[in-house]
Each structure stands twice: as C-alpha cells, then as structure tokens.
PDB file of N, CA and C in Angstrom:
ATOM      1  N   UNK A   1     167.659  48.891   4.472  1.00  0.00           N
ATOM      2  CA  UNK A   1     169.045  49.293   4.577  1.00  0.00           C
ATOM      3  C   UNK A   1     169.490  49.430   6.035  1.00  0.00           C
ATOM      4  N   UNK A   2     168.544  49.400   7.000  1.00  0.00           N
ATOM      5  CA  UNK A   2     168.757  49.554   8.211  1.00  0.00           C
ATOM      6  C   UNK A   2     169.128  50.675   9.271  1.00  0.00           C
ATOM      7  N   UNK A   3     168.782  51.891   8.224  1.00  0.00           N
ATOM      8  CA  UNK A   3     168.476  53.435   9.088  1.00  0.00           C
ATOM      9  C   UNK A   3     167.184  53.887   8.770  1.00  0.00           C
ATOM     10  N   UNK A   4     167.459  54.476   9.471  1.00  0.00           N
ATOM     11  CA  UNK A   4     165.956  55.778   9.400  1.00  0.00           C
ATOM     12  C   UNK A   4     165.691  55.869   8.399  1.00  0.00           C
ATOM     13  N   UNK A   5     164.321  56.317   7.580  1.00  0.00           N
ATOM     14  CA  UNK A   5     164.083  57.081   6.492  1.00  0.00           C
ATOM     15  C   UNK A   5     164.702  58.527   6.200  1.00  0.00           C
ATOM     16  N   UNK A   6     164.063  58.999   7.434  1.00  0.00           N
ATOM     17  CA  UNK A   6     164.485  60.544   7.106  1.00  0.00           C
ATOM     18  C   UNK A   6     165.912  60.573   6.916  1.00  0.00           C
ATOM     19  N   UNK A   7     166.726  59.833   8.113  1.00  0.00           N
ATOM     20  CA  UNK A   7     168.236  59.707   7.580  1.00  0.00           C
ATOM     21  C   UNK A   7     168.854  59.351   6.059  1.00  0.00           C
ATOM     22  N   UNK A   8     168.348  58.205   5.111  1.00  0.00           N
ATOM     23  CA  UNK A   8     168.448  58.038   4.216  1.00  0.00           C
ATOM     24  C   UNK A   8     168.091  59.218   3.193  1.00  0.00           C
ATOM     25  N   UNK A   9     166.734  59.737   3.547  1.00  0.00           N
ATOM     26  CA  UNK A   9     166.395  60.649   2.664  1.00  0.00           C
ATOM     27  C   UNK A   9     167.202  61.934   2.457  1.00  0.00           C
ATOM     28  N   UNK A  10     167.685  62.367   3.493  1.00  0.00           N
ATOM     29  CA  UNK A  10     169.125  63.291   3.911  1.00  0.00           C
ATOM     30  C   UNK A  10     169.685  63.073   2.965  1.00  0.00           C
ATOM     31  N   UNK A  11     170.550  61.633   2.895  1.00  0.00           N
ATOM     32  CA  UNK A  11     171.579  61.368   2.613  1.00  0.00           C
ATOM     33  C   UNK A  11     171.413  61.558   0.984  1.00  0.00           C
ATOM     34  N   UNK A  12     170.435  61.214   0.719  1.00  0.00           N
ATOM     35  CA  UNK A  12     169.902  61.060  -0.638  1.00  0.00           C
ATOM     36  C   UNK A  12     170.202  62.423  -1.007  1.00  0.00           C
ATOM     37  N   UNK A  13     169.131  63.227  -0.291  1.00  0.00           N
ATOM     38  CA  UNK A  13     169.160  64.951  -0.886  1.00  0.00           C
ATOM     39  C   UNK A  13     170.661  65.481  -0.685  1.00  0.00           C
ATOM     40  N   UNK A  14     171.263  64.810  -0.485  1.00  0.00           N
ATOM     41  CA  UNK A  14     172.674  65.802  -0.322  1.00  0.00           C
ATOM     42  C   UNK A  14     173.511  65.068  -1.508  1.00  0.00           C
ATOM     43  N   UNK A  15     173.192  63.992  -2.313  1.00  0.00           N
ATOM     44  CA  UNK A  15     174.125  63.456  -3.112  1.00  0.00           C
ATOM     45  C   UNK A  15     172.835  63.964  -4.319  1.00  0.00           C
ATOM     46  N   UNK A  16     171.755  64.210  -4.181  1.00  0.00           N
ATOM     47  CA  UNK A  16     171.356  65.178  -5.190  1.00  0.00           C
ATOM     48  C   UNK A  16     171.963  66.571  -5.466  1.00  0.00           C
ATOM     49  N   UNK A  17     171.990  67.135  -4.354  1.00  0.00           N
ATOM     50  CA  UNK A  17     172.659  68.447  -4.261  1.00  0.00           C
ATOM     51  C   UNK A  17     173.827  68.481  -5.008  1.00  0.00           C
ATOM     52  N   UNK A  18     175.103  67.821  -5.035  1.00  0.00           N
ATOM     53  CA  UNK A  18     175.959  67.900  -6.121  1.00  0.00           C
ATOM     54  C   UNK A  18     175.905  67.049  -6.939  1.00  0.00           C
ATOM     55  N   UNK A  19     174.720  66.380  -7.583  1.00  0.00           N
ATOM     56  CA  UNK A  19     174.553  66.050  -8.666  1.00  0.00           C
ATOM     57  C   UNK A  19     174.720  64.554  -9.146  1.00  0.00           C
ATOM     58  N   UNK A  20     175.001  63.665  -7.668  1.00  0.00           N
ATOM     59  CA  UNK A  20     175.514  62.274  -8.309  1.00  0.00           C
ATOM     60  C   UNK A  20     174.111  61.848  -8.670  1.00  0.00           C
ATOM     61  N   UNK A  21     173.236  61.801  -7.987  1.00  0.00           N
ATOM     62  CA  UNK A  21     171.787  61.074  -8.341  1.00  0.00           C
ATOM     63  C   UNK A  21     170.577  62.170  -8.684  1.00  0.00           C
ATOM     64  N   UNK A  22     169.382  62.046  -9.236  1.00  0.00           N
ATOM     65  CA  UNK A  22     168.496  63.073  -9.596  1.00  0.00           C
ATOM     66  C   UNK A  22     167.805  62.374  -8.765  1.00  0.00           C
ATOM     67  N   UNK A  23     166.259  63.165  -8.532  1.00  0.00           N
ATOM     68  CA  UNK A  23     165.024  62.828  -8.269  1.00  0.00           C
ATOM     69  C   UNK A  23     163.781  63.305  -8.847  1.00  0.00           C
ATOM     70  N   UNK A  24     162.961  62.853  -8.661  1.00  0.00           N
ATOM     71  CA  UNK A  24     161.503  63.073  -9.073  1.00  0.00           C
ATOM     72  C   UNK A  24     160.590  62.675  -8.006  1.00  0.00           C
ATOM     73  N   UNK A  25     159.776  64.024  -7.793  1.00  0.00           N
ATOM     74  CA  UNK A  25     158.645  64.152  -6.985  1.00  0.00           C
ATOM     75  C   UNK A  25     157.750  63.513  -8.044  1.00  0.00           C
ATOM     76  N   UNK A  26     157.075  62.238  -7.112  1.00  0.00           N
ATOM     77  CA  UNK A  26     155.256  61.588  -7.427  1.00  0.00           C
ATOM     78  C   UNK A  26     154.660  61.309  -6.096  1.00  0.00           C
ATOM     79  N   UNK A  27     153.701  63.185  -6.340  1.00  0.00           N
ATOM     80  CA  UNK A  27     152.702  62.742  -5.147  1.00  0.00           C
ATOM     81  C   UNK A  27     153.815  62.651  -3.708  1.00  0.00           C
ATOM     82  N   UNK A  28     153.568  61.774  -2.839  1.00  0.00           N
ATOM     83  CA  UNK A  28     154.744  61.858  -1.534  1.00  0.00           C
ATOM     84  C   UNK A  28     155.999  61.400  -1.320  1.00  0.00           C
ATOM     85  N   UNK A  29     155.845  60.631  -2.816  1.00  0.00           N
ATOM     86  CA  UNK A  29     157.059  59.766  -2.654  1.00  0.00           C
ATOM     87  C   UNK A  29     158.371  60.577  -3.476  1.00  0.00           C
ATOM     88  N   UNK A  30     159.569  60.301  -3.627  1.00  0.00           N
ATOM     89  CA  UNK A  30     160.476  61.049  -4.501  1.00  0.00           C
ATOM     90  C   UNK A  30     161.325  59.884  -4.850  1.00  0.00           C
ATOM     91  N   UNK A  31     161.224  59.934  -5.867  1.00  0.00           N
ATOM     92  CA  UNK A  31     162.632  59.119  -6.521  1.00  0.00           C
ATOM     93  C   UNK A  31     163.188  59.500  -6.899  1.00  0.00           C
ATOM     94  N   UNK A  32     164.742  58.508  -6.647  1.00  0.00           N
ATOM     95  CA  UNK A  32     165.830  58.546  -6.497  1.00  0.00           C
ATOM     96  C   UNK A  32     166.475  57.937  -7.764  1.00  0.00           C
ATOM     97  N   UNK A  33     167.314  58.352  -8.752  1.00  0.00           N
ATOM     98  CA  UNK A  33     168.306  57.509  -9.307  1.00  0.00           C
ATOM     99  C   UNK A  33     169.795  57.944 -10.161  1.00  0.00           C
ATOM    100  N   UNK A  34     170.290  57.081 -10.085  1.00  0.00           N
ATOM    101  CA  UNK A  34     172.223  57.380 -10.071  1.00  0.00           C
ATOM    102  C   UNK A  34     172.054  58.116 -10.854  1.00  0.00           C
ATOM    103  N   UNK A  35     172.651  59.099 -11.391  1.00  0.00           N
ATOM    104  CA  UNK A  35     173.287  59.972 -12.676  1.00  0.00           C
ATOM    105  C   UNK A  35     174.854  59.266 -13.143  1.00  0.00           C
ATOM    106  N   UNK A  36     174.661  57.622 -13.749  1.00  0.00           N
ATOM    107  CA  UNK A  36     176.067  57.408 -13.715  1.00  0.00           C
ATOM    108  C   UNK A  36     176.899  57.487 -14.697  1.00  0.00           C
ATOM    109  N   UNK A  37     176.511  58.622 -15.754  1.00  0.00           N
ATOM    110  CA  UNK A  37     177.927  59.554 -16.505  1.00  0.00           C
ATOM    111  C   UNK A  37     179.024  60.585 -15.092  1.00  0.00           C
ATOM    112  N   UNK A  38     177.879  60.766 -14.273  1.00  0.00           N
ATOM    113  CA  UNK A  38     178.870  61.801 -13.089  1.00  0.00           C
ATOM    114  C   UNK A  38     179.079  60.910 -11.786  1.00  0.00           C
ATOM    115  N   UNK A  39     178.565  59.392 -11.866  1.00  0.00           N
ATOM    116  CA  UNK A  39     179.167  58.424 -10.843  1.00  0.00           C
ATOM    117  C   UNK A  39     180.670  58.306 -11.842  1.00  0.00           C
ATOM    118  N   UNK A  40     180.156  57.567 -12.417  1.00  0.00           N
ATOM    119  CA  UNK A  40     181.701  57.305 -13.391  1.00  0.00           C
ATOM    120  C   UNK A  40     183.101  58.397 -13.386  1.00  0.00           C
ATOM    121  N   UNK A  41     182.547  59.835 -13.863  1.00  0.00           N
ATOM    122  CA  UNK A  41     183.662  60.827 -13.745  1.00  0.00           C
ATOM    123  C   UNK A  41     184.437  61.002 -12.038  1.00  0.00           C
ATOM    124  N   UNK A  42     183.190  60.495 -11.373  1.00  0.00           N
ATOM    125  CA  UNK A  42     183.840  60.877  -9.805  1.00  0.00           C
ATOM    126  C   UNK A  42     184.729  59.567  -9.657  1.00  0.00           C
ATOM    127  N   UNK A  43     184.544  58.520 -10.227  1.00  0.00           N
ATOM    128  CA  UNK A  43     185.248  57.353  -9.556  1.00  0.00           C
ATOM    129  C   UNK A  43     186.294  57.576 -10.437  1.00  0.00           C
ATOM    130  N   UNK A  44     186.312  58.002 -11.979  1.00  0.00           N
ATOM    131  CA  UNK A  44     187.953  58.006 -12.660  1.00  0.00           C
ATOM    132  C   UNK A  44     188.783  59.125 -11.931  1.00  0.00           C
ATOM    133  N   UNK A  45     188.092  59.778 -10.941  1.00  0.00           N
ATOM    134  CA  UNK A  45     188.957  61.214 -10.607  1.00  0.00           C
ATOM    135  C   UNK A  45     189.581  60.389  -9.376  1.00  0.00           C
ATOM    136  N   UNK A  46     188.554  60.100  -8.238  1.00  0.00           N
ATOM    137  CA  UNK A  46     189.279  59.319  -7.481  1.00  0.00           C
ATOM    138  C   UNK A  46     190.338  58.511  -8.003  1.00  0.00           C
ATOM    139  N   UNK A  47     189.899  57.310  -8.418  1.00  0.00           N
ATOM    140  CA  UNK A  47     191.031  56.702  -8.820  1.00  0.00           C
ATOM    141  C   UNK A  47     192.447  56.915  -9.196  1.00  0.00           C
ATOM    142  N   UNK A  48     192.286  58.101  -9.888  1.00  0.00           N
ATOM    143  CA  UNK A  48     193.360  58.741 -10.905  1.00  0.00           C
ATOM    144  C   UNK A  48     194.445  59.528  -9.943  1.00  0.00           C
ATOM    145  N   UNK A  49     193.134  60.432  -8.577  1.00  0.00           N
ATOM    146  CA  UNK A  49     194.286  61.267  -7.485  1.00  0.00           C
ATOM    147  C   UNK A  49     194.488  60.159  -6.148  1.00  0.00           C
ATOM    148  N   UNK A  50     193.420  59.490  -6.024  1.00  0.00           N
ATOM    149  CA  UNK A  50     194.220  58.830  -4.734  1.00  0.00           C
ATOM    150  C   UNK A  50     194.795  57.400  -4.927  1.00  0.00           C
ATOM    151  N   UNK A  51     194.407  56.839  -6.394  1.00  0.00           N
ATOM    152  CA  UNK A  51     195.543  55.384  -5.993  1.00  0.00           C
ATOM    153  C   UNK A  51     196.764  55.515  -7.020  1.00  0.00           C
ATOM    154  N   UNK A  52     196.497  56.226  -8.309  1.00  0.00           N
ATOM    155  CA  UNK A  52     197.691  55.692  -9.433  1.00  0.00           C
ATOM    156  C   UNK A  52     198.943  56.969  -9.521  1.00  0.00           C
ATOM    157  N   UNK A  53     197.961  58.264  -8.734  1.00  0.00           N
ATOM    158  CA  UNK A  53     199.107  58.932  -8.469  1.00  0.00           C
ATOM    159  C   UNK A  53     199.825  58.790  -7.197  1.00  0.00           C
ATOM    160  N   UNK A  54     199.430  58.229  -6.152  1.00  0.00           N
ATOM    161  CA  UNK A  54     199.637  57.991  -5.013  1.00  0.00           C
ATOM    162  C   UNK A  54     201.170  56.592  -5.059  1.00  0.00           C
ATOM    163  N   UNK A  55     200.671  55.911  -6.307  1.00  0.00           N
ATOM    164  CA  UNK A  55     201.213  54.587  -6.470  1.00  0.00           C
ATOM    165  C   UNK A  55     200.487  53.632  -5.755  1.00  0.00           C
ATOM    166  N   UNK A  56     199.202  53.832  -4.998  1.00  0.00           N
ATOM    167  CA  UNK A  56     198.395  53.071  -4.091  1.00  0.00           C
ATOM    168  C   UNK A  56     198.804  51.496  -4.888  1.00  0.00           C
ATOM    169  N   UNK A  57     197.753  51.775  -5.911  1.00  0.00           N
ATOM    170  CA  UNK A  57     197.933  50.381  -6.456  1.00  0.00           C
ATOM    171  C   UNK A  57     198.199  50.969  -8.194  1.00  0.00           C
ATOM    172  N   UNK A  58     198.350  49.784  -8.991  1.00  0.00           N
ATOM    173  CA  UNK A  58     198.484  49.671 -10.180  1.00  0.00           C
ATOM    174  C   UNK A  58     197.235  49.499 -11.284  1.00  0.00           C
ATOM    175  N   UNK A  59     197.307  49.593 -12.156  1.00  0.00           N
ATOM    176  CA  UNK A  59     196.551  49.203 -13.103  1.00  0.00           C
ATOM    177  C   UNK A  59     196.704  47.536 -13.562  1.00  0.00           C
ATOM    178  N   UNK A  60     197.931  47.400 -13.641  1.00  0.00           N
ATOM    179  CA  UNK A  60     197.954  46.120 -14.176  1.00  0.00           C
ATOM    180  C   UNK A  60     197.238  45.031 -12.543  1.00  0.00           C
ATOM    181  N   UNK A  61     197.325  45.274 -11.422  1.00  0.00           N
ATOM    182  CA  UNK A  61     196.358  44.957 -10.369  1.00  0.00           C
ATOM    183  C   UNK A  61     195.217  44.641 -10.028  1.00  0.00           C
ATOM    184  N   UNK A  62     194.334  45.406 -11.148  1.00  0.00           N
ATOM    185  CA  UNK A  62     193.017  45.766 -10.931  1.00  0.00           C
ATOM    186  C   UNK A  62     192.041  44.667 -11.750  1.00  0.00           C
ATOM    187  N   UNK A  63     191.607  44.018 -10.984  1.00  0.00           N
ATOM    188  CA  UNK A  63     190.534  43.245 -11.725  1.00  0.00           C
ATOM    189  C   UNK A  63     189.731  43.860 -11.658  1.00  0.00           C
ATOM    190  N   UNK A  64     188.648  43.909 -12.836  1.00  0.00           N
ATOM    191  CA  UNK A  64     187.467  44.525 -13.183  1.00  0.00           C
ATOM    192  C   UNK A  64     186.352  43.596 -13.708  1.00  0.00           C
ATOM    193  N   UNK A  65     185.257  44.221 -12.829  1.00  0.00           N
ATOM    194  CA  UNK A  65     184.066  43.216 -12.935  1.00  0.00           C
ATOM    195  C   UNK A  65     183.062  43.945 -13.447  1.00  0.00           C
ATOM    196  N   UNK A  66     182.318  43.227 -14.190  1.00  0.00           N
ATOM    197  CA  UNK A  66     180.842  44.072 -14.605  1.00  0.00           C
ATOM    198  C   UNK A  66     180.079  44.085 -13.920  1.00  0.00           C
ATOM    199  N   UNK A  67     178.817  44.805 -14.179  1.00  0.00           N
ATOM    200  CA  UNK A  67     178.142  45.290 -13.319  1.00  0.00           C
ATOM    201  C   UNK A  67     177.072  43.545 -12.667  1.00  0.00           C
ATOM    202  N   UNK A  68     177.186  42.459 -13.626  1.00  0.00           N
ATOM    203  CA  UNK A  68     176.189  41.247 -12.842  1.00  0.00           C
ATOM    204  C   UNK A  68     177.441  40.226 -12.028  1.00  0.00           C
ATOM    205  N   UNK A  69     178.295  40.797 -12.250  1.00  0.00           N
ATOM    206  CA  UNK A  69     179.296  39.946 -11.720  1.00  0.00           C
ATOM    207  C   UNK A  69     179.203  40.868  -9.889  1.00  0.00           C
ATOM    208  N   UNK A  70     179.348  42.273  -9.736  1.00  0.00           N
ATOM    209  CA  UNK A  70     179.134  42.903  -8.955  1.00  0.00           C
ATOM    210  C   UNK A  70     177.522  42.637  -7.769  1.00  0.00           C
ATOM    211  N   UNK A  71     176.779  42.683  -8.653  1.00  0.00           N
ATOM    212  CA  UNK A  71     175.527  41.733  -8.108  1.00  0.00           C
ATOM    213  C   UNK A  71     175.952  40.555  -7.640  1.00  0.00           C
ATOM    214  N   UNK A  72     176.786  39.449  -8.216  1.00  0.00           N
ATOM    215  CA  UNK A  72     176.736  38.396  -7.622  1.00  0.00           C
ATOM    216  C   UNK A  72     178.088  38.151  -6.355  1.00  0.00           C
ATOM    217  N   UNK A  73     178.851  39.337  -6.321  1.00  0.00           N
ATOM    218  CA  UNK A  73     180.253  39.310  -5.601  1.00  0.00           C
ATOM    219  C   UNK A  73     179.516  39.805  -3.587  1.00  0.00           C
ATOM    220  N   UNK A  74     179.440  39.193  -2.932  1.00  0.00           N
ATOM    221  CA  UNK A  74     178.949  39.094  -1.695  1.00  0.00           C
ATOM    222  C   UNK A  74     179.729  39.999  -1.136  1.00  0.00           C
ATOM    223  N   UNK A  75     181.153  40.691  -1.363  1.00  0.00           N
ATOM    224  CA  UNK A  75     181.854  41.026  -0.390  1.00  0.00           C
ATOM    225  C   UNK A  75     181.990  42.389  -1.528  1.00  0.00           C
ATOM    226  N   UNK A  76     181.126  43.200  -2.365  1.00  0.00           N
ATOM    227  CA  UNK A  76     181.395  44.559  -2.831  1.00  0.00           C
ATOM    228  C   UNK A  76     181.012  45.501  -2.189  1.00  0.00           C
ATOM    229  N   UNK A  77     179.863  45.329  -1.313  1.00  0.00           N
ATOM    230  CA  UNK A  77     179.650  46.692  -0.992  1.00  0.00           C
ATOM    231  C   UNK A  77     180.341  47.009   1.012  1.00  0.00           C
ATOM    232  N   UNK A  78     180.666  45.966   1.476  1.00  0.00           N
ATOM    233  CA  UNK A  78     180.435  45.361   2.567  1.00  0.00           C
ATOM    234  C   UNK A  78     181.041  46.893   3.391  1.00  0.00           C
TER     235      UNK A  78
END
C-alpha cells in the first residue's frame, strides 16, 4: 500500500475502534476485516446528509456498480 506498517496498523486500530472493521489476534499477526452491514449504514448516511440533501447530486445520476465491476474499474479507489 505504500506506508509504514505501524502507520497502517494505526489506521486500522482506529477504524476498529468505532466499529467499521473487526480484528482477530493469531499469535503476532491481527486480522483485519470490513464489518460491511456498518460500512454500508455509514455510506447511506453520508450519502443521504452530504449529497441528496445538499442537492450535491441526484439519484437518478448515480450509476451503480457491483462489487466485480468495482474490481475491474481502474479509477475507484484512486
């Protein structure tokens, strides 16, 4: 990913801390993974206060991709 570990690992433990991802201690390592019933609720909240009440953008606007289409889209996470 191109930072530090410990930096990542930070970053990690603090999006554990309110709950977007869990972990599990094995031995030295800890894993990491999404909790995405509470990714999902955070992105309909966003969505909901900063673009459709905002008028940012529309609904009828929004193309929506699944999740292998997202894998294959070069310019999602950029």
């Amino acid at each position: 990913m191109g930072i530090a570990g410990a930096t990542l690992s930070h970053h990690l433990d603090k999006l554990r801390q309110v709950g977007i991802v869990a972990s599990e201690k094995d031995r030295q390592w800890i894993w990491y993974r999404v909790r995405s019933e509470v990714l999902k609720h955070l992105i309909d909240f966003l969505f909901e206060e900063c673009c459709t009440r905002n008028q940012v953008v529309t609904m009828a606007g929004i193309e929506w991709m699944n999740a292998d289409e997202m894998q294959d889209n070069s310019v999602c996470c950029d």
